[in-house]
N, C-alpha and C. Protein backbone atom coordinates (compact mmCIF):
# COMPACT_ATOMS: atom_id res chain seq x y z
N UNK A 1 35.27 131.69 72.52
CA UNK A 1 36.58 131.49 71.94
C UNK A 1 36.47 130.39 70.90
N UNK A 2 37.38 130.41 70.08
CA UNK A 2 36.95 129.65 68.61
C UNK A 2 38.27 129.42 68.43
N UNK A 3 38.52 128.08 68.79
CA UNK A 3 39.75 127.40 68.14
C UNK A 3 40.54 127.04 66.80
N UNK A 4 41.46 127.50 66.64
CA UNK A 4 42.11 127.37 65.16
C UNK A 4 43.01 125.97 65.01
N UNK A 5 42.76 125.17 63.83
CA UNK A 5 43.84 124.25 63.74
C UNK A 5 45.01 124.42 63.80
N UNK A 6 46.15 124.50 64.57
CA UNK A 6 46.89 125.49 64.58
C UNK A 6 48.02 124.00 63.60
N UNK A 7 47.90 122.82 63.81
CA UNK A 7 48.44 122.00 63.23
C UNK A 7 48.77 122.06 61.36
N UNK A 8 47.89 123.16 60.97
CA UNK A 8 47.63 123.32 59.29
C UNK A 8 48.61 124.66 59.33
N UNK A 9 49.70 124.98 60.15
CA UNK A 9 51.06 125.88 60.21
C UNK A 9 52.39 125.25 60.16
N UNK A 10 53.32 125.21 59.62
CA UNK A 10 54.48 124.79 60.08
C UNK A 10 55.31 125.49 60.68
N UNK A 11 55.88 124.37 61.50
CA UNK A 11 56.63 125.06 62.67
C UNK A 11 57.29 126.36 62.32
N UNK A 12 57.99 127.15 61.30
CA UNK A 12 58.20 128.51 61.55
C UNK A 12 57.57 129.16 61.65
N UNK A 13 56.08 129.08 61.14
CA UNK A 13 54.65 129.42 61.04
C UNK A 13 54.33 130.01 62.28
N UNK A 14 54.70 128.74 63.25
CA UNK A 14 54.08 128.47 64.90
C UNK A 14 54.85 129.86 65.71
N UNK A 15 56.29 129.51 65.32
CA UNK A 15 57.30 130.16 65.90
C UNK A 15 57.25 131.59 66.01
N UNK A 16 56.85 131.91 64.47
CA UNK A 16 56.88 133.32 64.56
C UNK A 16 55.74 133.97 65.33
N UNK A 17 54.71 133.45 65.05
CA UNK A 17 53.58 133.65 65.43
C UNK A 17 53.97 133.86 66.98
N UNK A 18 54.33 132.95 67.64
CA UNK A 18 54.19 133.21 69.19
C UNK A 18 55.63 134.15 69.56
N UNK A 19 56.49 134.69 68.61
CA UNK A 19 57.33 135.31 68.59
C UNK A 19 56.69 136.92 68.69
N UNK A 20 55.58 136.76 67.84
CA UNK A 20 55.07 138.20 67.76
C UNK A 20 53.66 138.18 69.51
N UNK A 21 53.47 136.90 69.43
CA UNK A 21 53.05 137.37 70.71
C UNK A 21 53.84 137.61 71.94
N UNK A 22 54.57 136.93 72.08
CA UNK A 22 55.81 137.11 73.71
C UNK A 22 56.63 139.07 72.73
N UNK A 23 56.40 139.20 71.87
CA UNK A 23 56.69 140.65 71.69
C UNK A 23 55.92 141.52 72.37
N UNK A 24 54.50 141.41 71.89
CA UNK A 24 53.71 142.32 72.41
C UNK A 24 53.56 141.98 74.01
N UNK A 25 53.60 141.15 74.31
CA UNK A 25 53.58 140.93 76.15
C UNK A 25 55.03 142.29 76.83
N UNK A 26 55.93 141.40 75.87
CA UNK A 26 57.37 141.98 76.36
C UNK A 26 57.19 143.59 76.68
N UNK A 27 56.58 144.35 75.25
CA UNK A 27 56.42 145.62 75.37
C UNK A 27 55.33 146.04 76.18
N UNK A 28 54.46 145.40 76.58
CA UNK A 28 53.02 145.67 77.75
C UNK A 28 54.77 145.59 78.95
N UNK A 29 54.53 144.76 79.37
CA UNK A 29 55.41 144.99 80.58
C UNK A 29 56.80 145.92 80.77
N UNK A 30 57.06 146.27 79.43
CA UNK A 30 57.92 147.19 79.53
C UNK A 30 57.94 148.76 79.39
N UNK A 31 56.60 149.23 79.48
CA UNK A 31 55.96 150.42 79.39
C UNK A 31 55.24 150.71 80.64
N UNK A 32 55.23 149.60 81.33
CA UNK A 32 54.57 149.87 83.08
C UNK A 32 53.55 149.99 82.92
N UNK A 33 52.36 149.90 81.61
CA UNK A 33 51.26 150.40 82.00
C UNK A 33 50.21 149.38 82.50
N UNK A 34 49.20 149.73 83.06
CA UNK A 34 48.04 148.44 83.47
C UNK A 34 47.96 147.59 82.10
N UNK A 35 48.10 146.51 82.75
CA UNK A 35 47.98 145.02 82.20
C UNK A 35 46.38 145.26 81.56
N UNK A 36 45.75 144.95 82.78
CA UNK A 36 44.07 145.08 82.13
C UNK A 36 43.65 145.80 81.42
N UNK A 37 44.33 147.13 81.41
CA UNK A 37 43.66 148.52 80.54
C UNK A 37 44.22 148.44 79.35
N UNK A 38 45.36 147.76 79.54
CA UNK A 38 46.55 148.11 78.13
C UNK A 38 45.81 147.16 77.00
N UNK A 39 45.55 145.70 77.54
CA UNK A 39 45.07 144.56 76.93
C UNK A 39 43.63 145.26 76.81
N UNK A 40 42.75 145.42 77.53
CA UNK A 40 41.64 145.67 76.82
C UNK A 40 41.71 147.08 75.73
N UNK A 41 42.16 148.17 75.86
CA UNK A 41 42.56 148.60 74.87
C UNK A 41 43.23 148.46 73.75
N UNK A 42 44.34 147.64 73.52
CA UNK A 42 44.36 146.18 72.37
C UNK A 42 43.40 145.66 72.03
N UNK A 43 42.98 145.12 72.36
CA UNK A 43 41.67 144.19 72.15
C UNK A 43 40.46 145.13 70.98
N UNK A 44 40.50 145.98 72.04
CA UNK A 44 39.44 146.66 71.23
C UNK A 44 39.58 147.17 70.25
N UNK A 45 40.76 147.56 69.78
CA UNK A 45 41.39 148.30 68.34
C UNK A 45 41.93 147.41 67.42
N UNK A 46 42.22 146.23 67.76
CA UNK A 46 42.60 145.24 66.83
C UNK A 46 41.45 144.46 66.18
N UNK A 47 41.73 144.53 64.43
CA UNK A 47 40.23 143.70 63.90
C UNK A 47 40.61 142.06 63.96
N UNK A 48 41.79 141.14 64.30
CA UNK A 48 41.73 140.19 64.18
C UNK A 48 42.60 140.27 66.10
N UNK A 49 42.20 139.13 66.63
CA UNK A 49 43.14 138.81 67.86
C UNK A 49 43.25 137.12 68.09
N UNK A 50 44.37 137.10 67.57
CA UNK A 50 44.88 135.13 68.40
C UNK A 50 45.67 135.39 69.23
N UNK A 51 45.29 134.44 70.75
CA UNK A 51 46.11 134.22 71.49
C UNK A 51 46.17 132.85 71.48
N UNK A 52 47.61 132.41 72.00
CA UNK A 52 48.07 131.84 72.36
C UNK A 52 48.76 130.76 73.75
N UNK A 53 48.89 129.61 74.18
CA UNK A 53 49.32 128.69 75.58
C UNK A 53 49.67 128.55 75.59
N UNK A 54 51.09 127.62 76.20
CA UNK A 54 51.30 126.23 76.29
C UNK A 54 50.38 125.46 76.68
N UNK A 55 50.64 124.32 75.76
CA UNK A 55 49.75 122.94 76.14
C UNK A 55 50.84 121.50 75.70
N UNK A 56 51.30 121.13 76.79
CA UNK A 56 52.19 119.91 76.55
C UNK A 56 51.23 118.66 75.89
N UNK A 57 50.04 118.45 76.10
CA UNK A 57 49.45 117.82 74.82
C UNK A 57 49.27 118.44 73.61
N UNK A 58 49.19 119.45 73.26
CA UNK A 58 48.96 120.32 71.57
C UNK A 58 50.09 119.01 70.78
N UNK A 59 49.56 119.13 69.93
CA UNK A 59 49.97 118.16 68.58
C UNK A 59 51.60 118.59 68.10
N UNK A 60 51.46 120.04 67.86
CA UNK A 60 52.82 121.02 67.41
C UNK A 60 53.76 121.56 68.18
N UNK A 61 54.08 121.58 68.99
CA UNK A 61 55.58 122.08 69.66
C UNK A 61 54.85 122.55 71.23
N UNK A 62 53.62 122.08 71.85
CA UNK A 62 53.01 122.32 72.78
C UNK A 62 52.59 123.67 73.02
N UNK A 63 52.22 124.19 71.94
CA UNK A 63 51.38 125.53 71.63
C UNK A 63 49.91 125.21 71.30
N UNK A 64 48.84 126.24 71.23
CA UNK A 64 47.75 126.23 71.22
C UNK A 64 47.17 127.43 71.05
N UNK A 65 46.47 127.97 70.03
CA UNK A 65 46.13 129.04 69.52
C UNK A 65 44.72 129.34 69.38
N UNK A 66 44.39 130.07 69.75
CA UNK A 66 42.51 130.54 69.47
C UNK A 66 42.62 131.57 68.66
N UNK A 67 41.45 131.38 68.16
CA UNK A 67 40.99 133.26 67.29
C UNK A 67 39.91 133.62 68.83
N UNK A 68 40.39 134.86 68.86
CA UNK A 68 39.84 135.38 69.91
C UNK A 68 38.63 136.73 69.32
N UNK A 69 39.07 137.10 68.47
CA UNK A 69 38.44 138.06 67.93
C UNK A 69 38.94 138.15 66.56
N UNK A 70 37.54 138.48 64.95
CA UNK A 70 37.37 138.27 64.18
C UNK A 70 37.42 137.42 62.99
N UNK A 71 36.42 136.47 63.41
CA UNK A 71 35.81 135.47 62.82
C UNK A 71 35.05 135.90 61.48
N UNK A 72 34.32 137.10 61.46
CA UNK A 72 33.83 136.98 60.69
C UNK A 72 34.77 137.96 59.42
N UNK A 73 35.42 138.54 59.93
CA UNK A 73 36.23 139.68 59.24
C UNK A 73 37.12 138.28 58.36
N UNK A 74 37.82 136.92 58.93
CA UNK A 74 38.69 136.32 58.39
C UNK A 74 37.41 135.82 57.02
N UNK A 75 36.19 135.84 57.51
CA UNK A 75 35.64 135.15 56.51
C UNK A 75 35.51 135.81 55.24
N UNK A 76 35.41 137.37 55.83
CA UNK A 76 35.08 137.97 54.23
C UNK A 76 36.68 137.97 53.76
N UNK A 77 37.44 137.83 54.09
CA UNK A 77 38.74 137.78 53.10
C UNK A 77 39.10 136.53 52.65
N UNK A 78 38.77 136.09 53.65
CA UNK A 78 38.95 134.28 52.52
C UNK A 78 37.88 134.39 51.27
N UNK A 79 37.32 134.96 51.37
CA UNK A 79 36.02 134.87 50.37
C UNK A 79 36.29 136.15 49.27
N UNK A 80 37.09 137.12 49.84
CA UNK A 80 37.74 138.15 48.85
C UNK A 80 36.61 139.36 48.98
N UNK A 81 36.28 139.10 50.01
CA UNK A 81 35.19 140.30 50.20
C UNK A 81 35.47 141.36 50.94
N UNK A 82 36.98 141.41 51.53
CA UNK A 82 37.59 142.45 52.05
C UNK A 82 38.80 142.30 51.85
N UNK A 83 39.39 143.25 51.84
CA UNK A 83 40.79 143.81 51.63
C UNK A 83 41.54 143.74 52.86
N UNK A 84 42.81 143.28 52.90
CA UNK A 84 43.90 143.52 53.89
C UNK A 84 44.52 144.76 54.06
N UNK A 85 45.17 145.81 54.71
CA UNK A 85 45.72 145.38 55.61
C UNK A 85 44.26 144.84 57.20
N UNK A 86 44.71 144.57 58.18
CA UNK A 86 43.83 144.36 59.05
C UNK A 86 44.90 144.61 60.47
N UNK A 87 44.00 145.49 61.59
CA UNK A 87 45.08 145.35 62.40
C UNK A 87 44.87 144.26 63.56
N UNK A 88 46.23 143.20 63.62
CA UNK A 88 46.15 142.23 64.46
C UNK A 88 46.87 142.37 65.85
N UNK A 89 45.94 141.57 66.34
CA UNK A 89 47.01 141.45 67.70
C UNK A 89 47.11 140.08 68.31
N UNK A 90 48.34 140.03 68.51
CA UNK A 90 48.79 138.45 68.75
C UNK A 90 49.42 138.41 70.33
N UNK A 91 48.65 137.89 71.41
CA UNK A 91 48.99 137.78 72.62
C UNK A 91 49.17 136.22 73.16
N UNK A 92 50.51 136.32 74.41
CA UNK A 92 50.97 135.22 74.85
C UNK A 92 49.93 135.24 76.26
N UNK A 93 49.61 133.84 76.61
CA UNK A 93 48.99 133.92 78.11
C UNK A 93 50.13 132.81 78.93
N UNK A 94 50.82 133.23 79.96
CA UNK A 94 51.61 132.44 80.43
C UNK A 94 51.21 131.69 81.58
C-alpha cells in the first residue's frame, strides 16, 4: 500500500472524494451481494483504486487515503504518456 499526501487536497477535495467512497460501500450493501467477491471484483476491473479511514490523528478532517492500486498507470499520465478516461474505484473501510 502506497500512501498519498492526502494534505495537498482541499477540504472539498477530501469530501468528495470520501463521498464517492461511502457511495460505492452504500451500493455494495445495498445489492446484497458478497462483500468479498463484490470488492475483489472491483478491485480487479478498476485501473486506479484509493481507499480510504478514519484517523483522528490525519492532519485534514481525520481522513487518510492510500493508492491501493495504480501507481504506475498515475505515472504515465502525469508524464502525459497516457490518456484519461481511467476506471476508478474509491472505497470507504469503516
Amino acid at each position: 500500500m502506497h500512501e498519498n499526501d492526502i494534505t495537498m487536497l482541499s477540504s472539498d477535495q477530501i469530501a468528495a472524494e470520501v463521498a464517492r467512497a461511502n457511495a460505492t460501500m452504500e451500493a455494495l450493501r445495498a445489492s446484497g451481494q458478497n462483500h468479498s467477491a463484490w470488492m475483489r471484483s472491483a478491485f480487479q476491473g478498476a485501473d486506479i483504486v484509493f481507499g480510504y479511514w478514519q484517523d483522528q490523528m490525519a492532519p485534514r478532517g481525520g481522513v487518510r487515503r492510500a493508492l491501493l492500486k495504480g501507481r504506475d498507470r498515475l505515472l504515465l499520465i502525469s508524464q502525459g504518456m497516457e490518456a484519461i478516461p481511467q476506471r476508478m474505484l474509491y472505497v470507504h473501510s469503516s
